[in-house]
C-alpha atoms as a PDB file:
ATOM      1  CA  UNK A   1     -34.718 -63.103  68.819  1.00  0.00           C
ATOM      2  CA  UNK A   2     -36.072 -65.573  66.198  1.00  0.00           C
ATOM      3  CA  UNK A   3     -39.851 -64.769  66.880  1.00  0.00           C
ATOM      4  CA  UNK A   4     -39.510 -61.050  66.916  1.00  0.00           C
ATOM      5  CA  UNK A   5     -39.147 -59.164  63.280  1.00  0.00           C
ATOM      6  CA  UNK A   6     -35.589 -58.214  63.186  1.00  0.00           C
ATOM      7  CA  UNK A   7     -35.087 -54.642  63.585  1.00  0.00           C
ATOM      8  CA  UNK A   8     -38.139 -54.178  65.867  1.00  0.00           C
ATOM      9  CA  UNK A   9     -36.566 -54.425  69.717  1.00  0.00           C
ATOM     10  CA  UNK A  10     -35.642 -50.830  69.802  1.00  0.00           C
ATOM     11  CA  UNK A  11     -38.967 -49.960  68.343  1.00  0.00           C
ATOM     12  CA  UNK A  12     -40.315 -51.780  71.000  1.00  0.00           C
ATOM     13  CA  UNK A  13     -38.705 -49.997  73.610  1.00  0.00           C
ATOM     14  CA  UNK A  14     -40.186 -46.575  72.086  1.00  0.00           C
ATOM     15  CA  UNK A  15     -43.430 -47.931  71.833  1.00  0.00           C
ATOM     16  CA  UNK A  16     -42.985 -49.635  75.679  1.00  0.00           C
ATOM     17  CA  UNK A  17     -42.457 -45.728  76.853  1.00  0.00           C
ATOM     18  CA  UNK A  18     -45.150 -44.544  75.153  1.00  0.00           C
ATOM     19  CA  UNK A  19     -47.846 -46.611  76.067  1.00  0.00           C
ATOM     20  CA  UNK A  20     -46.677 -46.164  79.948  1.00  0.00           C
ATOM     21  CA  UNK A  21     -46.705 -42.545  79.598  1.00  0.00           C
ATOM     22  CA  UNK A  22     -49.926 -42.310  77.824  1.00  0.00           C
ATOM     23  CA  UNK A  23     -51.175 -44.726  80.843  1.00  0.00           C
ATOM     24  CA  UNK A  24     -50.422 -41.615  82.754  1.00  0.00           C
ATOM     25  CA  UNK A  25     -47.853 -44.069  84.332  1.00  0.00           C
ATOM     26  CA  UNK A  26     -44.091 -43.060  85.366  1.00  0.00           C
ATOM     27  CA  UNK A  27     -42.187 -45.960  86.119  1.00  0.00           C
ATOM     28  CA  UNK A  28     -40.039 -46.469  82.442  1.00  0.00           C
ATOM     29  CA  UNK A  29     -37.362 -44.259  82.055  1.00  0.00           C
ATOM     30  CA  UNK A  30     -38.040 -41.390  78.971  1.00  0.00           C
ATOM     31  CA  UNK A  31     -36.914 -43.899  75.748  1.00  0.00           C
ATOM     32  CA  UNK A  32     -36.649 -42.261  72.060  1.00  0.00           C
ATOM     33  CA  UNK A  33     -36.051 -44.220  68.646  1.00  0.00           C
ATOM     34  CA  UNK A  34     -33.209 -42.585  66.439  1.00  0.00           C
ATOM     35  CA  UNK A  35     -32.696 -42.781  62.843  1.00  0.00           C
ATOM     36  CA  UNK A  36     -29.521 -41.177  62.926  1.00  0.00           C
ATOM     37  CA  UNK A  37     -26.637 -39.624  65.101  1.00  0.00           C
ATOM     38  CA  UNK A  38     -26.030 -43.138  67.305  1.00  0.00           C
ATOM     39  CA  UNK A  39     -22.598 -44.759  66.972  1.00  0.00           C
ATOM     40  CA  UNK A  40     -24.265 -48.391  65.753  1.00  0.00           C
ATOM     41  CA  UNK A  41     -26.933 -46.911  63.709  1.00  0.00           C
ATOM     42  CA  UNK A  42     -30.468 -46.636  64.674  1.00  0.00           C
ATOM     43  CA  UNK A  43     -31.696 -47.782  68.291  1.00  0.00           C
ATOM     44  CA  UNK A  44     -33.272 -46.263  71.226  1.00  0.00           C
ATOM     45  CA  UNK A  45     -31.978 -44.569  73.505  1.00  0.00           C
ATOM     46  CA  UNK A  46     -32.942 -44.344  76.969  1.00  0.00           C
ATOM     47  CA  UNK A  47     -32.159 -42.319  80.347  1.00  0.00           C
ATOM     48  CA  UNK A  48     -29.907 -44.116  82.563  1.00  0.00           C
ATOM     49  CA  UNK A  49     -31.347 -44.387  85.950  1.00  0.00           C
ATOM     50  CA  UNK A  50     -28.374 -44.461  88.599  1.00  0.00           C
ATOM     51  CA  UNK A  51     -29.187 -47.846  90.862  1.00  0.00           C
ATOM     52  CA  UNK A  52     -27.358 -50.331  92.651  1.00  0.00           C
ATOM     53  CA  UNK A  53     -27.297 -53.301  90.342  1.00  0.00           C
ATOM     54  CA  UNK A  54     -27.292 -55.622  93.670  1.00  0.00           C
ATOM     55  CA  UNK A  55     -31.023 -54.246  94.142  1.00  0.00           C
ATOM     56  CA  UNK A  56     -34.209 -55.852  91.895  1.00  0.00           C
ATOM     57  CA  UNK A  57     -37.472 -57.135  92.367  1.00  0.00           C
ATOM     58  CA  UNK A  58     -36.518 -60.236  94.791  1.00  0.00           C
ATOM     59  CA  UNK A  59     -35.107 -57.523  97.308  1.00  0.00           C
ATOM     60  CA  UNK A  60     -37.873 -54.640  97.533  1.00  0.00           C
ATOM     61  CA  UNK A  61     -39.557 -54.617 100.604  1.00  0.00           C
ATOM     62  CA  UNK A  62     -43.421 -56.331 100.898  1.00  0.00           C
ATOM     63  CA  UNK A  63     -44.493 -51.978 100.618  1.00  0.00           C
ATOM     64  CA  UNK A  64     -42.575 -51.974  97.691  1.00  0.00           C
ATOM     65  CA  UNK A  65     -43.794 -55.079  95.315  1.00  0.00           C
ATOM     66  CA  UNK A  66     -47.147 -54.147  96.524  1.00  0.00           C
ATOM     67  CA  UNK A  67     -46.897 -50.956  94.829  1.00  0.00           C
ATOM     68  CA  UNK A  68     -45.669 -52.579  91.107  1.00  0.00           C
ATOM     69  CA  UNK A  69     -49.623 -52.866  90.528  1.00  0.00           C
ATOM     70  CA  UNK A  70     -49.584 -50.567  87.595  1.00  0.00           C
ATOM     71  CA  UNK A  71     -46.117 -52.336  85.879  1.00  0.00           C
ATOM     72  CA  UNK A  72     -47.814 -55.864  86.546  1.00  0.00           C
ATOM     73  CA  UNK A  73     -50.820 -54.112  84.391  1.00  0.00           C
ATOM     74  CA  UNK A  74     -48.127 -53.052  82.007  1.00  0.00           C
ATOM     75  CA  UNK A  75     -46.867 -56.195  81.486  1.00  0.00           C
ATOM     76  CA  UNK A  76     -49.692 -58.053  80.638  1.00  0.00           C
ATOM     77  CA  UNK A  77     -51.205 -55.213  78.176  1.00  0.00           C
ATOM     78  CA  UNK A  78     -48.000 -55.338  76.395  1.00  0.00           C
ATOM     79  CA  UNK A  79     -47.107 -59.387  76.738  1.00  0.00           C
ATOM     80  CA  UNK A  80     -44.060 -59.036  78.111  1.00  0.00           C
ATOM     81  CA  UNK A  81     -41.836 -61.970  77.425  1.00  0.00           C
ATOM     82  CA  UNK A  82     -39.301 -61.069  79.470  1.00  0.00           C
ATOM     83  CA  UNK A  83     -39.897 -59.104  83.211  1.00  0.00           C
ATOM     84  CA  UNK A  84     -36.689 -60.488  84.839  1.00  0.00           C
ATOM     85  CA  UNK A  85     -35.920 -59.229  88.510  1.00  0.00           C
ATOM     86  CA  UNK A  86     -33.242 -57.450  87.548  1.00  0.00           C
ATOM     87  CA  UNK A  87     -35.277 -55.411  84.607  1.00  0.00           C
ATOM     88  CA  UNK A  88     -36.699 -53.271  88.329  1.00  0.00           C
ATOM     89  CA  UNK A  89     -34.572 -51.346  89.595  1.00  0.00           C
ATOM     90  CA  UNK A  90     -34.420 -48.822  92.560  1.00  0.00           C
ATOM     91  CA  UNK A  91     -33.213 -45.411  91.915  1.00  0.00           C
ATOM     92  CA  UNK A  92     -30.899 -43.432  94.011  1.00  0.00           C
ATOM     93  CA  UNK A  93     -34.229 -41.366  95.123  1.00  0.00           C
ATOM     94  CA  UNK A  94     -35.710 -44.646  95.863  1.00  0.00           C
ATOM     95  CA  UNK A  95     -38.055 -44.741  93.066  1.00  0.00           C
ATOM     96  CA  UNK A  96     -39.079 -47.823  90.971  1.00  0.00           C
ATOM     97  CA  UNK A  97     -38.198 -48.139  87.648  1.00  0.00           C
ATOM     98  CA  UNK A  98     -38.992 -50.660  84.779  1.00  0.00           C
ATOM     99  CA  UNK A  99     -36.377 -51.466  81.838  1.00  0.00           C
ATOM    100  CA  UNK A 100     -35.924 -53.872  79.081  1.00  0.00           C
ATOM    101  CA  UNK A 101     -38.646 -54.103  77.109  1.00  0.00           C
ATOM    102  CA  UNK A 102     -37.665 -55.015  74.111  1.00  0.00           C
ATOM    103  CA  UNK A 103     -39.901 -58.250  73.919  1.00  0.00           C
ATOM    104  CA  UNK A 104     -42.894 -56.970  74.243  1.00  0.00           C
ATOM    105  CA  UNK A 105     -45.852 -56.429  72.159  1.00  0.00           C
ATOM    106  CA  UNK A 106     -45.407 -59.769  70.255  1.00  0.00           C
ATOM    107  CA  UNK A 107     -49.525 -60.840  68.438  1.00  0.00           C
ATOM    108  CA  UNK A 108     -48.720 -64.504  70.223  1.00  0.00           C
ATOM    109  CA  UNK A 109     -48.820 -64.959  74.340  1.00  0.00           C
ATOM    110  CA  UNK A 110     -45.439 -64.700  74.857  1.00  0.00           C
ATOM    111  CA  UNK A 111     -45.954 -63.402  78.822  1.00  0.00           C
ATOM    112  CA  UNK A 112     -42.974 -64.187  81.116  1.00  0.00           C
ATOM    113  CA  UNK A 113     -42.743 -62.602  84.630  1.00  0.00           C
ATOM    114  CA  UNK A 114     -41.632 -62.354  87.876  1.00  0.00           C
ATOM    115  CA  UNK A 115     -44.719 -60.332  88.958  1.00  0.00           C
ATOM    116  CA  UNK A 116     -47.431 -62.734  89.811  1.00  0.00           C
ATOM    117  CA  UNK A 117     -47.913 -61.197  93.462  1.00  0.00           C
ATOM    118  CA  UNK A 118     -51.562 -59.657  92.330  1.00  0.00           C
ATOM    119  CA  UNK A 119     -53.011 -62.784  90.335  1.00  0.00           C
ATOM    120  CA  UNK A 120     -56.751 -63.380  91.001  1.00  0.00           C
ATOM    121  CA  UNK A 121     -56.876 -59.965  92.701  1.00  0.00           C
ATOM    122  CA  UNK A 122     -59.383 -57.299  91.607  1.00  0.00           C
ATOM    123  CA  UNK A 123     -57.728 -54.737  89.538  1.00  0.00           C
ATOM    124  CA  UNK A 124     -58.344 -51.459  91.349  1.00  0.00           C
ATOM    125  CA  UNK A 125     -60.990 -48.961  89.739  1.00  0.00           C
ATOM    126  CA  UNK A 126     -58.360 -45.991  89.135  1.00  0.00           C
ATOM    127  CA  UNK A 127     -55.899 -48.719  87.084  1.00  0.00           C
ATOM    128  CA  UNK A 128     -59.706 -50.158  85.347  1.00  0.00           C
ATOM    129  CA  UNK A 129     -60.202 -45.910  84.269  1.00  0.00           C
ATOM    130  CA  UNK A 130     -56.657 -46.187  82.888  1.00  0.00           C
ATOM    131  CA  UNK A 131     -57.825 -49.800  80.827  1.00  0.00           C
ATOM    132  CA  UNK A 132     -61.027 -48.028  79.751  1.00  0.00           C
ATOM    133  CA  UNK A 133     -59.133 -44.772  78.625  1.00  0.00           C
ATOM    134  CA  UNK A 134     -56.347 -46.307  76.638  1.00  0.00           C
ATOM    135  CA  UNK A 135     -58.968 -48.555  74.995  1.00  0.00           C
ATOM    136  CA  UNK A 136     -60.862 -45.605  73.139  1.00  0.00           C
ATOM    137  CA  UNK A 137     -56.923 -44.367  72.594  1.00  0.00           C
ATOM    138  CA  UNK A 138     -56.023 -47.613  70.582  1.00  0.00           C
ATOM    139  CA  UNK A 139     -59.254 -46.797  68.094  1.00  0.00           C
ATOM    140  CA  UNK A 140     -57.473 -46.532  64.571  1.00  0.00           C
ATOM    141  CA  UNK A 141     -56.913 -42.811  63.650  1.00  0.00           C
ATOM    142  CA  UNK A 142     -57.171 -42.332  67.051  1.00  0.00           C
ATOM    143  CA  UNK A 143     -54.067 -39.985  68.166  1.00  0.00           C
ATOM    144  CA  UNK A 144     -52.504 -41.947  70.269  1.00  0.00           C
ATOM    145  CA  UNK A 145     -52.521 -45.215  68.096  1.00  0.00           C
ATOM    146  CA  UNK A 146     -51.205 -43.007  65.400  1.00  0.00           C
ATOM    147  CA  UNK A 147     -48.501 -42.381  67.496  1.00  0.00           C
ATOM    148  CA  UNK A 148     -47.533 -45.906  68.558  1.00  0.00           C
ATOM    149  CA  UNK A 149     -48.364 -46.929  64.935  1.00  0.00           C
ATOM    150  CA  UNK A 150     -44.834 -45.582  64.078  1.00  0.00           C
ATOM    151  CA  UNK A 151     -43.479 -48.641  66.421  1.00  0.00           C
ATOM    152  CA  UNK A 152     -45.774 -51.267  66.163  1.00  0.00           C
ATOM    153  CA  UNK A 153     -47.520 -53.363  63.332  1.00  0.00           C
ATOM    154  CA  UNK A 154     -51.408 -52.754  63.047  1.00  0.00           C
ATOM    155  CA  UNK A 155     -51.688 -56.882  63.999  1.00  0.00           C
ATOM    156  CA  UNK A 156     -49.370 -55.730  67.331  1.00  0.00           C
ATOM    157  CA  UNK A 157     -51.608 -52.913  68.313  1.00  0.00           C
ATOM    158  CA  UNK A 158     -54.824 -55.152  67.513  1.00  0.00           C
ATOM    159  CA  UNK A 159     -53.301 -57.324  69.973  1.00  0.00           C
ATOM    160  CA  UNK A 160     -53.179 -54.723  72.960  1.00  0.00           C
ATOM    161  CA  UNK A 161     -56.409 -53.795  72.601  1.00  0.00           C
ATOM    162  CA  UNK A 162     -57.396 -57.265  72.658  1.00  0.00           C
ATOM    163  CA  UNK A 163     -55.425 -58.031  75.610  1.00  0.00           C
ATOM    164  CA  UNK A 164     -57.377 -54.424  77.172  1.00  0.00           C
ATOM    165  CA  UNK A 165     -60.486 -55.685  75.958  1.00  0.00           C
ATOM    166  CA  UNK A 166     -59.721 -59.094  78.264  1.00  0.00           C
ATOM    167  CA  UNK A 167     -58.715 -57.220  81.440  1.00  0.00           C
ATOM    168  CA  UNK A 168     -61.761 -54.864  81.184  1.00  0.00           C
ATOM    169  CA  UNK A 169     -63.883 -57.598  80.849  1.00  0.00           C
ATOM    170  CA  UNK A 170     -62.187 -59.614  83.642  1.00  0.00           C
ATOM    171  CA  UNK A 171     -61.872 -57.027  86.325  1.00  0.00           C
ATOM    172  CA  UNK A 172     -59.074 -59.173  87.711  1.00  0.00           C
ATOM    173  CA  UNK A 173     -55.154 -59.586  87.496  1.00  0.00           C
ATOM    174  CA  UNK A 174     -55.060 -63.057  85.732  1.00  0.00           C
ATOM    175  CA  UNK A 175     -53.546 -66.455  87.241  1.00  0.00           C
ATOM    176  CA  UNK A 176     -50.406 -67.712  85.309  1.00  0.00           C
ATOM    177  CA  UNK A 177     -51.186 -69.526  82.154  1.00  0.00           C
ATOM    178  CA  UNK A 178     -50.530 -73.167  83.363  1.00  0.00           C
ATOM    179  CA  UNK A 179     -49.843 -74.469  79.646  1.00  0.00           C
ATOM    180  CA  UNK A 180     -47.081 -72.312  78.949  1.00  0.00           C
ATOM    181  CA  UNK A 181     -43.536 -70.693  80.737  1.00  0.00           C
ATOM    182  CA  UNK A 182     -45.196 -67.986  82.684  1.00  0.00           C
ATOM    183  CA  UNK A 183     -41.631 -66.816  84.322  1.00  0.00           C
ATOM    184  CA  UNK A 184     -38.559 -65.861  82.519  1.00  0.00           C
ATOM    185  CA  UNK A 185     -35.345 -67.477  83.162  1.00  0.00           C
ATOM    186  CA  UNK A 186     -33.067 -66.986  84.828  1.00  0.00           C
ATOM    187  CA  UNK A 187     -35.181 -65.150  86.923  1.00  0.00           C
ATOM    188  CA  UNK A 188     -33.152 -62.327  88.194  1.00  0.00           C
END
Protein backbone atom coordinates (compact mmCIF):
# COMPACT_ATOMS: atom_id res chain seq x y z
CA UNK A 1 0.00 0.00 0.00
CA UNK A 2 1.64 3.29 -1.14
CA UNK A 3 0.58 5.33 2.04
CA UNK A 4 1.56 2.76 4.56
CA UNK A 5 5.56 2.38 5.40
CA UNK A 6 6.48 -0.76 3.72
CA UNK A 7 7.10 -3.47 6.06
CA UNK A 8 4.55 -2.21 8.63
CA UNK A 9 1.07 -4.33 7.72
CA UNK A 10 2.07 -7.26 9.77
CA UNK A 11 3.14 -4.96 12.51
CA UNK A 12 -0.08 -3.63 12.29
CA UNK A 13 -1.85 -6.67 12.76
CA UNK A 14 0.24 -7.28 16.15
CA UNK A 15 -0.40 -4.01 17.29
CA UNK A 16 -4.42 -4.40 16.06
CA UNK A 17 -4.45 -7.56 18.69
CA UNK A 18 -2.97 -5.84 21.22
CA UNK A 19 -4.81 -2.87 21.58
CA UNK A 20 -8.20 -5.13 21.45
CA UNK A 21 -6.94 -7.26 24.12
CA UNK A 22 -5.72 -4.55 26.29
CA UNK A 23 -9.42 -3.02 25.60
CA UNK A 24 -10.32 -6.07 27.56
CA UNK A 25 -12.03 -6.86 24.16
CA UNK A 26 -12.14 -10.52 22.48
CA UNK A 27 -13.29 -10.32 19.13
CA UNK A 28 -9.57 -10.49 17.00
CA UNK A 29 -8.20 -13.69 16.81
CA UNK A 30 -4.63 -14.08 19.13
CA UNK A 31 -2.02 -12.39 16.25
CA UNK A 32 1.95 -12.53 16.97
CA UNK A 33 4.80 -10.74 14.83
CA UNK A 34 7.79 -13.18 13.95
CA UNK A 35 11.25 -12.37 13.16
CA UNK A 36 12.10 -15.70 12.23
CA UNK A 37 10.90 -19.40 11.64
CA UNK A 38 7.99 -18.29 8.82
CA UNK A 39 8.46 -19.68 5.30
CA UNK A 40 8.41 -15.85 3.63
CA UNK A 41 10.30 -14.24 6.33
CA UNK A 42 8.88 -12.13 8.98
CA UNK A 43 4.94 -11.58 9.26
CA UNK A 44 2.27 -12.24 11.68
CA UNK A 45 0.75 -14.90 12.26
CA UNK A 46 -2.65 -15.36 13.37
CA UNK A 47 -5.22 -18.17 14.62
CA UNK A 48 -7.42 -19.34 11.98
CA UNK A 49 -10.95 -19.12 13.03
CA UNK A 50 -13.01 -22.00 11.21
CA UNK A 51 -16.17 -19.97 9.44
CA UNK A 52 -18.21 -20.27 6.54
CA UNK A 53 -16.77 -17.79 4.10
CA UNK A 54 -20.53 -17.32 2.67
CA UNK A 55 -21.24 -15.61 6.22
CA UNK A 56 -20.03 -11.64 6.97
CA UNK A 57 -21.35 -8.61 8.24
CA UNK A 58 -24.29 -8.08 5.52
CA UNK A 59 -25.76 -11.53 6.79
CA UNK A 60 -25.69 -11.39 10.79
CA UNK A 61 -28.88 -11.08 12.19
CA UNK A 62 -30.24 -7.29 13.54
CA UNK A 63 -29.03 -9.14 17.45
CA UNK A 64 -25.92 -9.68 15.92
CA UNK A 65 -24.66 -6.17 14.24
CA UNK A 66 -26.12 -4.67 17.27
CA UNK A 67 -23.64 -6.34 19.32
CA UNK A 68 -20.32 -5.13 16.98
CA UNK A 69 -20.48 -1.91 19.36
CA UNK A 70 -17.09 -2.52 20.79
CA UNK A 71 -15.35 -3.43 17.02
CA UNK A 72 -17.17 -0.19 15.60
CA UNK A 73 -15.16 1.53 18.72
CA UNK A 74 -12.17 -0.39 17.51
CA UNK A 75 -12.28 0.81 14.30
CA UNK A 76 -12.41 4.26 14.74
CA UNK A 77 -9.58 4.31 17.64
CA UNK A 78 -7.39 2.58 15.26
CA UNK A 79 -8.61 4.36 11.70
CA UNK A 80 -9.33 1.53 10.04
CA UNK A 81 -9.07 1.94 6.32
CA UNK A 82 -10.37 -1.06 5.47
CA UNK A 83 -13.53 -2.94 7.63
CA UNK A 84 -14.91 -4.89 4.61
CA UNK A 85 -17.96 -7.30 5.33
CA UNK A 86 -16.14 -10.07 4.78
CA UNK A 87 -13.15 -9.01 7.39
CA UNK A 88 -16.38 -10.40 10.24
CA UNK A 89 -16.74 -13.51 10.35
CA UNK A 90 -18.89 -16.06 12.36
CA UNK A 91 -17.20 -18.87 14.02
CA UNK A 92 -18.31 -22.39 14.12
CA UNK A 93 -19.39 -21.59 17.96
CA UNK A 94 -21.18 -18.69 16.59
CA UNK A 95 -18.92 -16.11 17.85
CA UNK A 96 -17.88 -12.83 16.08
CA UNK A 97 -14.66 -12.31 14.98
CA UNK A 98 -12.70 -9.32 13.40
CA UNK A 99 -9.68 -9.85 10.81
CA UNK A 100 -7.60 -7.88 8.50
CA UNK A 101 -6.22 -5.18 9.98
CA UNK A 102 -3.44 -4.45 8.39
CA UNK A 103 -4.46 -0.75 7.48
CA UNK A 104 -4.93 0.53 10.46
CA UNK A 105 -3.29 2.95 12.66
CA UNK A 106 -2.26 5.26 9.73
CA UNK A 107 -1.48 9.45 11.54
CA UNK A 108 -3.99 10.62 8.44
CA UNK A 109 -8.04 9.77 8.52
CA UNK A 110 -7.92 7.01 6.50
CA UNK A 111 -11.44 5.41 8.13
CA UNK A 112 -13.34 3.07 5.76
CA UNK A 113 -16.24 0.88 7.07
CA UNK A 114 -19.09 -1.03 6.79
CA UNK A 115 -20.11 -0.36 10.44
CA UNK A 116 -21.98 2.85 10.55
CA UNK A 117 -25.14 1.18 12.31
CA UNK A 118 -24.26 3.20 15.79
CA UNK A 119 -23.40 6.78 14.28
CA UNK A 120 -24.80 9.67 16.40
CA UNK A 121 -25.56 7.13 19.15
CA UNK A 122 -24.25 7.61 22.70
CA UNK A 123 -21.35 5.42 23.32
CA UNK A 124 -22.33 3.30 26.30
CA UNK A 125 -20.59 4.13 29.78
CA UNK A 126 -18.82 0.55 30.17
CA UNK A 127 -17.16 1.07 26.33
CA UNK A 128 -16.50 5.23 27.67
CA UNK A 129 -14.47 3.26 31.05
CA UNK A 130 -12.64 1.27 28.35
CA UNK A 131 -11.80 4.97 26.29
CA UNK A 132 -10.84 6.50 29.65
CA UNK A 133 -8.62 3.43 30.69
CA UNK A 134 -6.67 2.95 27.53
CA UNK A 135 -6.11 6.73 27.48
CA UNK A 136 -3.89 6.81 30.77
CA UNK A 137 -2.41 3.34 29.01
CA UNK A 138 -1.18 5.30 25.84
CA UNK A 139 0.87 7.86 28.39
CA UNK A 140 4.58 7.43 27.10
CA UNK A 141 6.51 4.98 29.39
CA UNK A 142 3.35 3.87 30.21
CA UNK A 143 3.40 -0.17 29.96
CA UNK A 144 1.15 -0.69 27.64
CA UNK A 145 2.37 1.99 25.06
CA UNK A 146 5.72 0.45 25.58
CA UNK A 147 4.33 -2.52 24.41
CA UNK A 148 2.57 -1.33 21.25
CA UNK A 149 5.62 0.97 20.75
CA UNK A 150 7.36 -2.18 19.31
CA UNK A 151 4.57 -1.95 16.34
CA UNK A 152 3.76 1.43 15.91
CA UNK A 153 5.64 4.83 15.29
CA UNK A 154 5.43 7.36 18.31
CA UNK A 155 3.41 9.85 15.53
CA UNK A 156 0.92 6.48 15.12
CA UNK A 157 0.34 6.06 18.78
CA UNK A 158 0.00 10.02 19.20
CA UNK A 159 -2.65 9.55 16.79
CA UNK A 160 -4.81 6.96 18.88
CA UNK A 161 -4.76 8.84 21.70
CA UNK A 162 -5.87 11.70 19.80
CA UNK A 163 -8.55 9.88 18.16
CA UNK A 164 -9.43 8.59 22.27
CA UNK A 165 -9.11 11.99 23.31
CA UNK A 166 -12.06 12.88 20.47
CA UNK A 167 -14.44 10.05 21.45
CA UNK A 168 -14.08 10.87 25.21
CA UNK A 169 -14.81 14.21 24.58
CA UNK A 170 -17.71 13.42 22.19
CA UNK A 171 -19.55 10.80 24.12
CA UNK A 172 -20.97 9.70 20.78
CA UNK A 173 -20.23 7.17 17.84
CA UNK A 174 -19.43 9.78 15.06
CA UNK A 175 -21.49 10.36 11.67
CA UNK A 176 -19.46 9.43 8.47
CA UNK A 177 -17.05 12.05 7.39
CA UNK A 178 -19.03 13.48 4.36
CA UNK A 179 -15.71 14.88 2.63
CA UNK A 180 -14.04 11.74 2.32
CA UNK A 181 -14.74 7.64 1.29
CA UNK A 182 -16.18 6.59 4.57
CA UNK A 183 -16.85 2.79 3.19
CA UNK A 184 -14.39 0.49 1.69
CA UNK A 185 -14.89 -1.02 -1.60
CA UNK A 186 -15.98 -3.47 -2.62
CA UNK A 187 -17.84 -3.69 0.33
CA UNK A 188 -18.00 -7.29 1.17
Amino acid sequence: MWDFTPGTLPKREAAAWLLCRHLGWDFIPPTVYRTEGLPAGEGSVQLFVEHDPEQHYFTLTAPERESLRQLALFDLLANNADRKGGHILRGGDGKLWAIDHALCFHEEPKLRTVIWDFAGQAIPEPLLGALKALAAALAPEQPFYLEIADYLSDAEISSISKRCAKLLADERFPFPDENRRATPWPPV
